[in-house]
C-alpha atoms as a PDB file:
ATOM      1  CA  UNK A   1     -25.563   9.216  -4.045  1.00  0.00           C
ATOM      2  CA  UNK A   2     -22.406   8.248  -5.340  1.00  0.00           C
ATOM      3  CA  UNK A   3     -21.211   4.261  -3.808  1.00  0.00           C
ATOM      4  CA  UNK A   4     -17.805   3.747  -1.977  1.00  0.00           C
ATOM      5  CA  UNK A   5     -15.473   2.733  -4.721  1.00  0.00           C
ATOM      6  CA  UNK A   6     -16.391   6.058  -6.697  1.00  0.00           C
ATOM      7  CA  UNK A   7     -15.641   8.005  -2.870  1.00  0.00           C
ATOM      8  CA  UNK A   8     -12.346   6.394  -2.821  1.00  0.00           C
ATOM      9  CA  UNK A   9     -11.331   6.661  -6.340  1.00  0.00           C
ATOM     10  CA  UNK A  10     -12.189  10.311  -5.781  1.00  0.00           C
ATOM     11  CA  UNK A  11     -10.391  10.598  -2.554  1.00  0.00           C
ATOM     12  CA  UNK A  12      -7.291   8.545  -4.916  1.00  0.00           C
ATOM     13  CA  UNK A  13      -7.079  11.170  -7.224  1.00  0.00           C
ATOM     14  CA  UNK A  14      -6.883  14.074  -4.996  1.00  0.00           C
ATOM     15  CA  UNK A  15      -4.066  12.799  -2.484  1.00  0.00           C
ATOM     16  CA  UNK A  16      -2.297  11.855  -5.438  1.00  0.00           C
ATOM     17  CA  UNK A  17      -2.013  15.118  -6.646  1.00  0.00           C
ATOM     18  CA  UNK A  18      -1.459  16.720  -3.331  1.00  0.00           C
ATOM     19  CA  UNK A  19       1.603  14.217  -3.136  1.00  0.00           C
ATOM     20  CA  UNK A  20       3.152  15.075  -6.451  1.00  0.00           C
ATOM     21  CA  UNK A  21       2.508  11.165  -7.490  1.00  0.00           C
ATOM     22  CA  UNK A  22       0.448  12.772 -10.461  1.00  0.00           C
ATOM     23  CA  UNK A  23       2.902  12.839 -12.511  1.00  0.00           C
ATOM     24  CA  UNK A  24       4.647   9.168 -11.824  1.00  0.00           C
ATOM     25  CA  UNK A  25       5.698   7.817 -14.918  1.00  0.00           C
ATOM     26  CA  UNK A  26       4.368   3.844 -15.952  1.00  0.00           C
ATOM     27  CA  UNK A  27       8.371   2.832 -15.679  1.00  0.00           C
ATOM     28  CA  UNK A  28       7.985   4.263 -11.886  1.00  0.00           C
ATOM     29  CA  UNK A  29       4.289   2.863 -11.490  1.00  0.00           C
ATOM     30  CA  UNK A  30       5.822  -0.563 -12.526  1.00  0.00           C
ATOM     31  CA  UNK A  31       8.626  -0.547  -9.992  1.00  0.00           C
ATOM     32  CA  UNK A  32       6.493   0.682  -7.131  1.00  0.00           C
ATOM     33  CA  UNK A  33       4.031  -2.414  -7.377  1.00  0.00           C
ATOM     34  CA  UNK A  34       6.901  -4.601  -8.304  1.00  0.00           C
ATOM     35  CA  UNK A  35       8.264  -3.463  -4.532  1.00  0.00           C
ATOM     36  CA  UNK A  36       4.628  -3.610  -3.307  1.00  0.00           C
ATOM     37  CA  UNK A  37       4.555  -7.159  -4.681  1.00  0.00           C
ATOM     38  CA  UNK A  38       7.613  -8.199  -2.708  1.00  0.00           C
ATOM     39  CA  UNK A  39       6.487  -6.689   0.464  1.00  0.00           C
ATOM     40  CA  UNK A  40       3.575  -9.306   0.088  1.00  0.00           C
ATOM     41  CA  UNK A  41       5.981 -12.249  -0.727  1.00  0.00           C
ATOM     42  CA  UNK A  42       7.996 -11.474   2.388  1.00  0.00           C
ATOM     43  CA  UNK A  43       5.026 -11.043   4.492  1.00  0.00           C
ATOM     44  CA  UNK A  44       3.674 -14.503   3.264  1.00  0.00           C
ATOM     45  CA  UNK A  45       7.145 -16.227   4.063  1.00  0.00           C
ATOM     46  CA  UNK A  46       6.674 -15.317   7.010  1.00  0.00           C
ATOM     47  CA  UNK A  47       3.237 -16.364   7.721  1.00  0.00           C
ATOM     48  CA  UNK A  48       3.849 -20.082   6.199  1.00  0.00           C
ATOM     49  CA  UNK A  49       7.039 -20.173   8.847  1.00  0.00           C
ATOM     50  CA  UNK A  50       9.549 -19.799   5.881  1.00  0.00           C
ATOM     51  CA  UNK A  51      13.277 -18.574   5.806  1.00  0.00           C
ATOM     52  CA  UNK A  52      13.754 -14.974   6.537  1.00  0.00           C
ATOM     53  CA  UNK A  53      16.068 -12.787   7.344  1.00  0.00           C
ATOM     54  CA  UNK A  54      17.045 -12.081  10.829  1.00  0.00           C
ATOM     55  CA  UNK A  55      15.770  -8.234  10.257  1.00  0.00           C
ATOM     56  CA  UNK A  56      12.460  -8.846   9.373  1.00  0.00           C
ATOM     57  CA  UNK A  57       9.394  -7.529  11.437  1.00  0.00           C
ATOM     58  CA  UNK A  58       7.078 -10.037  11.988  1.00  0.00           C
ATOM     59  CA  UNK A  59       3.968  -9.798  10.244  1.00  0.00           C
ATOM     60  CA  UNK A  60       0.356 -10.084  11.863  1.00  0.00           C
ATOM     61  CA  UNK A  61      -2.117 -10.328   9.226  1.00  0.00           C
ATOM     62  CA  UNK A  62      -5.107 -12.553   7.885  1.00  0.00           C
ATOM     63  CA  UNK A  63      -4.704 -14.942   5.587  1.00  0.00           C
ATOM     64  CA  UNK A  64      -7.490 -14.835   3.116  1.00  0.00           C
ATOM     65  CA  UNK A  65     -10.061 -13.033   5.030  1.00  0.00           C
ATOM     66  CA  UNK A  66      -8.481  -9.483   4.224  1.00  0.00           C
ATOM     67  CA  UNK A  67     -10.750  -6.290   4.719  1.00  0.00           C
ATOM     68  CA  UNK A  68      -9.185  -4.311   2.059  1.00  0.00           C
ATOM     69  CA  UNK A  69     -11.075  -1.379   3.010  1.00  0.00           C
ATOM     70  CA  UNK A  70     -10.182  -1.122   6.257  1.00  0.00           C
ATOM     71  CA  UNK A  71      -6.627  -2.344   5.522  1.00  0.00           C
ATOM     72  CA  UNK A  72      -6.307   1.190   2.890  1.00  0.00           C
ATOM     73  CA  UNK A  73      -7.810   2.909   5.424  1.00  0.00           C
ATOM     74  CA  UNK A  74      -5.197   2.279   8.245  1.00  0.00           C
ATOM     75  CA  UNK A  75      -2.683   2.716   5.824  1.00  0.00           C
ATOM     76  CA  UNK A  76      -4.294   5.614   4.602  1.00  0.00           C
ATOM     77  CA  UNK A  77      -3.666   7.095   8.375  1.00  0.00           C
ATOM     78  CA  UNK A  78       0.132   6.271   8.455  1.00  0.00           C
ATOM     79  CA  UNK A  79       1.068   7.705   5.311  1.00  0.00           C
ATOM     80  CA  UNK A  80      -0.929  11.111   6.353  1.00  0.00           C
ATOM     81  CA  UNK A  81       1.899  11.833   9.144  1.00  0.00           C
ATOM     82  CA  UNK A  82       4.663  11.076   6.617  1.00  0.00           C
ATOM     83  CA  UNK A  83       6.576  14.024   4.711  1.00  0.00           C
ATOM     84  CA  UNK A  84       6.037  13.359   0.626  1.00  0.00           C
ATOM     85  CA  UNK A  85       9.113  14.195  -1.877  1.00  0.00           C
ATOM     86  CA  UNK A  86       6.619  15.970  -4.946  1.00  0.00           C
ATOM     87  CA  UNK A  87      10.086  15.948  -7.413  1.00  0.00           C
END
């Protein structure tokens, strides 16, 4: 019985070719966390009641106590209705 980090790896792997992100270079890799990264920045700003800008969406998450399971998961389901550029 294989345990849930080899499921998901698994699961990884396949979406990632179905999207066309097989092929991602490390240069690409490296600017897609580096956006990721920001994203998190932003989202803690927000959380410690620091300047933002006017545009920003609030953010409603837990502080340390993070589920990342569950959190891939619900992302998983949002990025399963979006359209996927494979070039």
């Amino acid at each position: 019985m294989m345990n849930n980090m080899k499921k998901l790896q698994e699961y990884i792997k396949k979406i990632n070719k179905e999207r066309g992100w097989d092929k991602t270079t490390v240069p690409e890799l490296f600017m897609y966390l580096s956006e990721e990264v920001g994203e998190s920045a932003k989202a803690a700003r927000q959380l410690m009641n620091s300047r933002v800008d006017s545009k920003s969406e609030k953010w409603a998450g837990e502080w340390f106590d993070i589920d990342l399971e569950k959190a891939y998961w619900e992302k998983e389901e949002i990025n399963k209705s979006r359209t996927w550029s494979k070039d």
